[in-house]
PDB file of N, CA and C in Angstrom:
ATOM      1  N   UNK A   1     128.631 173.663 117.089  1.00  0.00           N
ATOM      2  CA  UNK A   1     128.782 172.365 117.699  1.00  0.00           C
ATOM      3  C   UNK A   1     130.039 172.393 118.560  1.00  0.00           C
ATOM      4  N   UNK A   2     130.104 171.978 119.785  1.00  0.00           N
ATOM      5  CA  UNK A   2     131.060 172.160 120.840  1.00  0.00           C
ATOM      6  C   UNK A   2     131.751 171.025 120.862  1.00  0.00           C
ATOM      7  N   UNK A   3     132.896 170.943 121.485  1.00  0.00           N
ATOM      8  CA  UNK A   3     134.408 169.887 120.706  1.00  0.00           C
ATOM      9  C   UNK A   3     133.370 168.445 121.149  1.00  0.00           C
ATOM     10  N   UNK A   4     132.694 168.186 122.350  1.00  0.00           N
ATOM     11  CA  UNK A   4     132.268 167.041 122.666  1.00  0.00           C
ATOM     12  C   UNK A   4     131.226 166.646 122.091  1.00  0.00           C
ATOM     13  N   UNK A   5     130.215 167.319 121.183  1.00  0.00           N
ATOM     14  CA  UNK A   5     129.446 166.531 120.206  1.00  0.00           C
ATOM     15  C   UNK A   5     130.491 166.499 118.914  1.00  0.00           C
ATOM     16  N   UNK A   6     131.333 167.114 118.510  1.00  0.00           N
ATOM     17  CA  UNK A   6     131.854 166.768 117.602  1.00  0.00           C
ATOM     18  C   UNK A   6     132.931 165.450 117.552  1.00  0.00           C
ATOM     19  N   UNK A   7     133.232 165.082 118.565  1.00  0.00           N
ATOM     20  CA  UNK A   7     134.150 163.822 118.850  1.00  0.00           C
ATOM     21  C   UNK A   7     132.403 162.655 118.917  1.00  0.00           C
ATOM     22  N   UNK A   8     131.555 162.803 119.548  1.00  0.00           N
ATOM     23  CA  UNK A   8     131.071 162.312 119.500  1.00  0.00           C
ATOM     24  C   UNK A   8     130.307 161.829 117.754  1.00  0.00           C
ATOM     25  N   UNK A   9     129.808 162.963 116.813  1.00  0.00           N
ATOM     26  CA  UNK A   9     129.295 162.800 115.925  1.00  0.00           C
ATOM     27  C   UNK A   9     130.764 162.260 114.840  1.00  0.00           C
ATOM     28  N   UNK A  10     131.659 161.927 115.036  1.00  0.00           N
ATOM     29  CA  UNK A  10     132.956 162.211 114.561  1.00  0.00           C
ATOM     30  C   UNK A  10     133.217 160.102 114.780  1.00  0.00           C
ATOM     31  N   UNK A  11     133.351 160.017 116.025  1.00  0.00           N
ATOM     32  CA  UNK A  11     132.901 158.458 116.395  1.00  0.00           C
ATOM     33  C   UNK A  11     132.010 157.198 115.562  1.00  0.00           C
ATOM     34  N   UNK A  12     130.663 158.246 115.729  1.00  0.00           N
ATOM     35  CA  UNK A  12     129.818 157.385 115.116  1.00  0.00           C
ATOM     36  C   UNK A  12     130.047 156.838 113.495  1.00  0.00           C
ATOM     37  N   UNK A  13     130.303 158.171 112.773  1.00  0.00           N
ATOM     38  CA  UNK A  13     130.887 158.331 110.881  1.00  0.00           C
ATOM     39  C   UNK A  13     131.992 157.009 111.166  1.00  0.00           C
ATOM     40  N   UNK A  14     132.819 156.840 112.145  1.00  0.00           N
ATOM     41  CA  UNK A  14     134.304 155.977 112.282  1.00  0.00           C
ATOM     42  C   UNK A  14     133.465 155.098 112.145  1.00  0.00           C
ATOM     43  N   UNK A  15     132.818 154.664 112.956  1.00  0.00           N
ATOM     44  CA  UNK A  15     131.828 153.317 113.400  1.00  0.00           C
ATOM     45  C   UNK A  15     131.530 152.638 111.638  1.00  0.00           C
ATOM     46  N   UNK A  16     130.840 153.407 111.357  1.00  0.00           N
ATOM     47  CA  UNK A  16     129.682 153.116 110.127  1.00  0.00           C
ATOM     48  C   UNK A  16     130.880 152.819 108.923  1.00  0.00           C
ATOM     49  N   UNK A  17     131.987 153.405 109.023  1.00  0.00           N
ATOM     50  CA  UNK A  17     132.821 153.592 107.667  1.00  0.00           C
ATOM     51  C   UNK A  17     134.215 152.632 108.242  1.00  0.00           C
ATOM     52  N   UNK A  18     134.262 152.452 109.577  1.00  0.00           N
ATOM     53  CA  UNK A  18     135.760 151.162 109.798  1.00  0.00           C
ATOM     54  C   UNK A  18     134.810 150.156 109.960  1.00  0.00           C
ATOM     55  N   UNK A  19     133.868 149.444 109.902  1.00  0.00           N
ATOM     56  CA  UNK A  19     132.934 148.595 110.527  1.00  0.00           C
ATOM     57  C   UNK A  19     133.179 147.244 109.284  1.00  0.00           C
ATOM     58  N   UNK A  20     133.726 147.733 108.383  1.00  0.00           N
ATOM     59  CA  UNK A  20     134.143 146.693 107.398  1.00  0.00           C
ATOM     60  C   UNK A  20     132.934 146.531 106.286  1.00  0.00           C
ATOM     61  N   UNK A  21     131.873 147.912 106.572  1.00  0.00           N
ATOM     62  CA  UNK A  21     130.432 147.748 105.547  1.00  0.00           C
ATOM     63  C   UNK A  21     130.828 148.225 104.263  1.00  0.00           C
ATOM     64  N   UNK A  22     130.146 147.493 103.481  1.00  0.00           N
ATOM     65  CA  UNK A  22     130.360 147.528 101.785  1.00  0.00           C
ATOM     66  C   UNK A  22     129.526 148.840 101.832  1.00  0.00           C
ATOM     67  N   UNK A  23     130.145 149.959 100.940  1.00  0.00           N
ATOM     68  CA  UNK A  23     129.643 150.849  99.999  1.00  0.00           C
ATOM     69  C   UNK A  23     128.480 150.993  99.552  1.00  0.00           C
ATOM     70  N   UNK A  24     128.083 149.585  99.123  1.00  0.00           N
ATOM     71  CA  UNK A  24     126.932 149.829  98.312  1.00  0.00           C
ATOM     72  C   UNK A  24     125.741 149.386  98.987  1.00  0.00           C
ATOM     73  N   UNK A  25     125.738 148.973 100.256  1.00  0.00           N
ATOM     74  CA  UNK A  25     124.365 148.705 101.081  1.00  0.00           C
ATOM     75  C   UNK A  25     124.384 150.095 102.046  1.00  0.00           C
ATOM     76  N   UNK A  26     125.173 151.098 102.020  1.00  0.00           N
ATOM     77  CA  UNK A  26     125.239 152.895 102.390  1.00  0.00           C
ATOM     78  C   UNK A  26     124.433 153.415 100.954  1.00  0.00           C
ATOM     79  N   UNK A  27     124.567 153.116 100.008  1.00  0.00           N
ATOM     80  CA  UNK A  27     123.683 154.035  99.188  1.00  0.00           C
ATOM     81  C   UNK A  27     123.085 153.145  98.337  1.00  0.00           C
ATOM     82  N   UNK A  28     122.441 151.758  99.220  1.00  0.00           N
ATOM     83  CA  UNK A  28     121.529 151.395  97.724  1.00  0.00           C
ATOM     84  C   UNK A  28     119.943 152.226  98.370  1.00  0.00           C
ATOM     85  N   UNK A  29     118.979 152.004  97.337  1.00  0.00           N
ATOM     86  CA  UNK A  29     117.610 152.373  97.537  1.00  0.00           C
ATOM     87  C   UNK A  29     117.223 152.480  98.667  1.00  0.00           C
ATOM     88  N   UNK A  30     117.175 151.764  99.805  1.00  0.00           N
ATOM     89  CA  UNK A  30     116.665 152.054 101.060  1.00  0.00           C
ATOM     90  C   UNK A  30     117.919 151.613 101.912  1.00  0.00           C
ATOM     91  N   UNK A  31     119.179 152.556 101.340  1.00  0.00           N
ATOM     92  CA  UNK A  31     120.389 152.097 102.207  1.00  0.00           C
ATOM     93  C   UNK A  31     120.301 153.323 103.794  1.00  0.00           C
ATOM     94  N   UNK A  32     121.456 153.409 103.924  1.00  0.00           N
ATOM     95  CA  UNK A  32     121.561 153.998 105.305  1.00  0.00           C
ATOM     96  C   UNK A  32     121.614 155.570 104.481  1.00  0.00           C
ATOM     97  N   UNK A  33     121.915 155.907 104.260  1.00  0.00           N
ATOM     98  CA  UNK A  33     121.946 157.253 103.671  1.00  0.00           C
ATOM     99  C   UNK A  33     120.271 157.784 103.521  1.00  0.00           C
ATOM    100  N   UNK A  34     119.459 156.734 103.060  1.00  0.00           N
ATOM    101  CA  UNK A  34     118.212 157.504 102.625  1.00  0.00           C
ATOM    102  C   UNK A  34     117.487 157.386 104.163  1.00  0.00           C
ATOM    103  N   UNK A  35     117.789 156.240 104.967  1.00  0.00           N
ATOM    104  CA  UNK A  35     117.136 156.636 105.905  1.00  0.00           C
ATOM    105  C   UNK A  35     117.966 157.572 107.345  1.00  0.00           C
ATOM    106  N   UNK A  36     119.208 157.790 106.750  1.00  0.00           N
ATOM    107  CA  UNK A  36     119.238 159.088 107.873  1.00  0.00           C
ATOM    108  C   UNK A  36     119.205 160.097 107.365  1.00  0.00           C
ATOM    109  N   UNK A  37     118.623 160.189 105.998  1.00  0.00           N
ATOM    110  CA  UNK A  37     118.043 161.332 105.501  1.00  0.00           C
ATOM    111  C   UNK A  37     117.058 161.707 105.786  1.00  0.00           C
ATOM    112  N   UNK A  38     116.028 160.353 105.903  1.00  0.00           N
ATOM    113  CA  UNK A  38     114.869 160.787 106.117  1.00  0.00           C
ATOM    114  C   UNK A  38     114.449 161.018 107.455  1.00  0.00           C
ATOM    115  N   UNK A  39     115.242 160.730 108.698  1.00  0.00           N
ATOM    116  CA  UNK A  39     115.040 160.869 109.761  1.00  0.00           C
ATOM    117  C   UNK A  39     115.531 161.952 109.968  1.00  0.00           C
ATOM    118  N   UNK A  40     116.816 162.996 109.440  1.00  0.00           N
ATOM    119  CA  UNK A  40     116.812 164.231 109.559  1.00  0.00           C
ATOM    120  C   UNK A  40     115.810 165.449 109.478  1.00  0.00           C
ATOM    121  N   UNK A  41     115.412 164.842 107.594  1.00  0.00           N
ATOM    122  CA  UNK A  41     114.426 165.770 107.012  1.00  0.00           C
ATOM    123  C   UNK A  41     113.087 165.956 108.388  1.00  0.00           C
ATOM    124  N   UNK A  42     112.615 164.374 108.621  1.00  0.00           N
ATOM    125  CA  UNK A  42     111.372 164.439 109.672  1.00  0.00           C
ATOM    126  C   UNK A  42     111.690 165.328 110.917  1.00  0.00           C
ATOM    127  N   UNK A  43     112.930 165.155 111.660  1.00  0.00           N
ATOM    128  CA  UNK A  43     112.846 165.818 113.049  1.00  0.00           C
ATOM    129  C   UNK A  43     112.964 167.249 112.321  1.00  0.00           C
ATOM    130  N   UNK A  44     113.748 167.733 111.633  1.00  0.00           N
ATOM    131  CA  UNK A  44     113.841 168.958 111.351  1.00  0.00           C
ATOM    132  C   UNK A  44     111.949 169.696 111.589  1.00  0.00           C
ATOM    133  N   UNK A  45     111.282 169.054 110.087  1.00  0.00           N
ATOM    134  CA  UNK A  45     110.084 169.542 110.198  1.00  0.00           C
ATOM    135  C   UNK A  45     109.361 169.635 111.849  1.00  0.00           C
ATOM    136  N   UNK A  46     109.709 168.526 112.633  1.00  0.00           N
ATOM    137  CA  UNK A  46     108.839 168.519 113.475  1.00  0.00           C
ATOM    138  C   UNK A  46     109.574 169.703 114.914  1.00  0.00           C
ATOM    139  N   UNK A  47     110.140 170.091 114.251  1.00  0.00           N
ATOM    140  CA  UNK A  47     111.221 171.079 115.458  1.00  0.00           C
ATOM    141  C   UNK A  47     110.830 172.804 114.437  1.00  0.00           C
ATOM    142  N   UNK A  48     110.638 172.550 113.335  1.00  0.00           N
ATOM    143  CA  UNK A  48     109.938 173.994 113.280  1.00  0.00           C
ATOM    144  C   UNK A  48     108.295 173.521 113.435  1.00  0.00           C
ATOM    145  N   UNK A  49     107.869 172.869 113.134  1.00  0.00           N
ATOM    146  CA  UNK A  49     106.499 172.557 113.558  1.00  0.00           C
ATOM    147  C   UNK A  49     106.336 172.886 115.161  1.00  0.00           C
ATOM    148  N   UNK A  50     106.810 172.513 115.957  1.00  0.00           N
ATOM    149  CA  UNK A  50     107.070 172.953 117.373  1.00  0.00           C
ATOM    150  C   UNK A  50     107.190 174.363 117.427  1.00  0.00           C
ATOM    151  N   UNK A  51     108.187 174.845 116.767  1.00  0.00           N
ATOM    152  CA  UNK A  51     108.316 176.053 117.286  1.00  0.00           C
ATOM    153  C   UNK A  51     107.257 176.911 116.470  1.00  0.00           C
ATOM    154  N   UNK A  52     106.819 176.963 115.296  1.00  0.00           N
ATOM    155  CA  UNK A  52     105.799 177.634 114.714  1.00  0.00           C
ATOM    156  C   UNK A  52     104.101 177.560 115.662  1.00  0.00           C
ATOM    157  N   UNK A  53     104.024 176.135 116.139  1.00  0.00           N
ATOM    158  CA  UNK A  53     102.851 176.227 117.343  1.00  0.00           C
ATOM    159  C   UNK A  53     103.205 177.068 118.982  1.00  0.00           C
ATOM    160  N   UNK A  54     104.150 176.627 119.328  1.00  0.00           N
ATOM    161  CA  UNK A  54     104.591 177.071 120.326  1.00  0.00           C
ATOM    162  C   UNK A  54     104.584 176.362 121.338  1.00  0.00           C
ATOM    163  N   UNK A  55     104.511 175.018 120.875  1.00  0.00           N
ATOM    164  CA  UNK A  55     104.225 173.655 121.390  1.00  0.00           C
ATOM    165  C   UNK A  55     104.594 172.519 121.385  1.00  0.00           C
ATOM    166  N   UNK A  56     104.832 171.330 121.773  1.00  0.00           N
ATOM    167  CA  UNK A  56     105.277 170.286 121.378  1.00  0.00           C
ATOM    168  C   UNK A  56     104.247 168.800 121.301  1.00  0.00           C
ATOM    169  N   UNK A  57     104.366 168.046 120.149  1.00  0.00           N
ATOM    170  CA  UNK A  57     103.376 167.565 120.182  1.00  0.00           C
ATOM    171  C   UNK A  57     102.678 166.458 121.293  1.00  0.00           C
ATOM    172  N   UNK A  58     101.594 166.677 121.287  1.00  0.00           N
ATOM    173  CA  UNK A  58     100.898 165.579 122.398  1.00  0.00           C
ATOM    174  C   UNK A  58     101.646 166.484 123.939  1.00  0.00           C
ATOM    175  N   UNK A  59     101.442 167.818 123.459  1.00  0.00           N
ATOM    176  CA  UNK A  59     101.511 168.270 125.086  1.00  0.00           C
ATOM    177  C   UNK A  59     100.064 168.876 125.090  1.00  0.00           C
ATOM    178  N   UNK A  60      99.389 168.581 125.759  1.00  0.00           N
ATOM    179  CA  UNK A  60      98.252 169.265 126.125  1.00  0.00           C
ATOM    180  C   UNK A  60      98.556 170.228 127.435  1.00  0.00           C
ATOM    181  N   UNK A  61      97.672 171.627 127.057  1.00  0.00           N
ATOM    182  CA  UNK A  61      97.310 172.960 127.703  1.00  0.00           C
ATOM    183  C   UNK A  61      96.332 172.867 127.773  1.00  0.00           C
ATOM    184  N   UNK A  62      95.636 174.586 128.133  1.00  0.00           N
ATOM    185  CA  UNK A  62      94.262 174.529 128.787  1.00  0.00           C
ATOM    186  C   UNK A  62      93.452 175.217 127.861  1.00  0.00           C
ATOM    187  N   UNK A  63      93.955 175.420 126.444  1.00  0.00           N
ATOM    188  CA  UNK A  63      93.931 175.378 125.134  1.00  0.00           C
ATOM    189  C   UNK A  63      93.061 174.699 124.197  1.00  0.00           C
ATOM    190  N   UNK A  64      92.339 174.950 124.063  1.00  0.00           N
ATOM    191  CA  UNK A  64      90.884 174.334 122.792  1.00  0.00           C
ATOM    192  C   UNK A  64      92.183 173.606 121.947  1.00  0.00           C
ATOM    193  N   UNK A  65      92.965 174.254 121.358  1.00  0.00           N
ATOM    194  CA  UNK A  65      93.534 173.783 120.311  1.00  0.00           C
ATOM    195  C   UNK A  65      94.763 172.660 120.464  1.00  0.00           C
ATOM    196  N   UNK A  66      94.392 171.150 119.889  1.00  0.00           N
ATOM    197  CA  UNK A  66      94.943 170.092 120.405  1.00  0.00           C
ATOM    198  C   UNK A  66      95.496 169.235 118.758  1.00  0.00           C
ATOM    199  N   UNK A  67      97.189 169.330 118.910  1.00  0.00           N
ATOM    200  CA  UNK A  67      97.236 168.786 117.437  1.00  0.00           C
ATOM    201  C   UNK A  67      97.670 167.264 117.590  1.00  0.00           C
ATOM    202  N   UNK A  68      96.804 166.695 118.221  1.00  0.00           N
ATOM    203  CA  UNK A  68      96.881 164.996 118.491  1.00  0.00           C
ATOM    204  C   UNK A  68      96.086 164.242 116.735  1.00  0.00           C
ATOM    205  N   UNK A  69      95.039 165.376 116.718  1.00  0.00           N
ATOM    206  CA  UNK A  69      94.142 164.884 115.731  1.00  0.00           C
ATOM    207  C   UNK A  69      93.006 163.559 117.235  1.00  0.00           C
ATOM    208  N   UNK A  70      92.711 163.978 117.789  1.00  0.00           N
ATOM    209  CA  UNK A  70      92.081 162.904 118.878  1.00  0.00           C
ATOM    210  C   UNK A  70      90.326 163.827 119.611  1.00  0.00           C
ATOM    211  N   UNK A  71      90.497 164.855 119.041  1.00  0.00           N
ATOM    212  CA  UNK A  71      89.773 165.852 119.932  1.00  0.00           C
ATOM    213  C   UNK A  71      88.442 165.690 118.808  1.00  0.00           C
ATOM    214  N   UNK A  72      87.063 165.580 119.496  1.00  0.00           N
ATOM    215  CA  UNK A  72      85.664 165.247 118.636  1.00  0.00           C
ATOM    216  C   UNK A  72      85.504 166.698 117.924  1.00  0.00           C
ATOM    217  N   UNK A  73      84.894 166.779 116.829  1.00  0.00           N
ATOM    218  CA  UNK A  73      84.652 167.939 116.288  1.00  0.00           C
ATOM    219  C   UNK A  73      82.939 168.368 115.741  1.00  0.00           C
ATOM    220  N   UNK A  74      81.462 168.997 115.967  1.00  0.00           N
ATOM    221  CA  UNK A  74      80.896 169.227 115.707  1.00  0.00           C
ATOM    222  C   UNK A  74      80.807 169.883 114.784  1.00  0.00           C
ATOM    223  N   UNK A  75      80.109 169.084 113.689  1.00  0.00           N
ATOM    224  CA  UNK A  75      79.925 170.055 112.246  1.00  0.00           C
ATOM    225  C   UNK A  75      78.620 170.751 112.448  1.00  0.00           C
ATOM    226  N   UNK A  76      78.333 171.522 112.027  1.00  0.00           N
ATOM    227  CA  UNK A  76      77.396 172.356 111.603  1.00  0.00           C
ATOM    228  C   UNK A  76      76.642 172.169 110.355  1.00  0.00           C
ATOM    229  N   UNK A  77      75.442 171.604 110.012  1.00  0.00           N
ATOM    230  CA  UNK A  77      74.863 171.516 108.461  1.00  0.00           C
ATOM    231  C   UNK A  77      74.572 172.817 108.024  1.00  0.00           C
ATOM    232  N   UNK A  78      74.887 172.830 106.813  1.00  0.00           N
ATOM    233  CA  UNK A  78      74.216 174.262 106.010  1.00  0.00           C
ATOM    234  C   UNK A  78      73.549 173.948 104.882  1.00  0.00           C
TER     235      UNK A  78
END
């Protein structure tokens, strides 16, 4: 991390923690902690998900294979 996201990510922590917010609405049940947890955990997945396709989602190519979930699919009976 290079000095200017770190002043920047460095800012925001000031923000959230001089802002005069009580403690305990940062870590109750659906405080701020669980949801920038959970917004970490999600982009993470979706940034190796990207890179494991080789793709990003809702980009369409010239590629049969489309992970919108939007594309019709013919079953076959057996």
């Amino acid at each position: 991390m290079d000095q200017k996201q770190n002043a920047a990510m460095n800012q925001a922590i000031d923000l959230l923690i001089n802002n005069d917010t009580d403690i305990s609405t940062l870590l109750k049940e659906d405080g701020l902690l669980k949801q920038l947890t959970k917004r970490l955990v999600e982009n993470a997945l979706q940034s190796e998900m990207n890179n494991h396709l080789g793709y990003d989602k809702y980009c369409h190519t010239d590629s049969d294979n489309v992970r919108n979930g939007k594309m019709e699919l013919t079953l076959a009976k057996v």
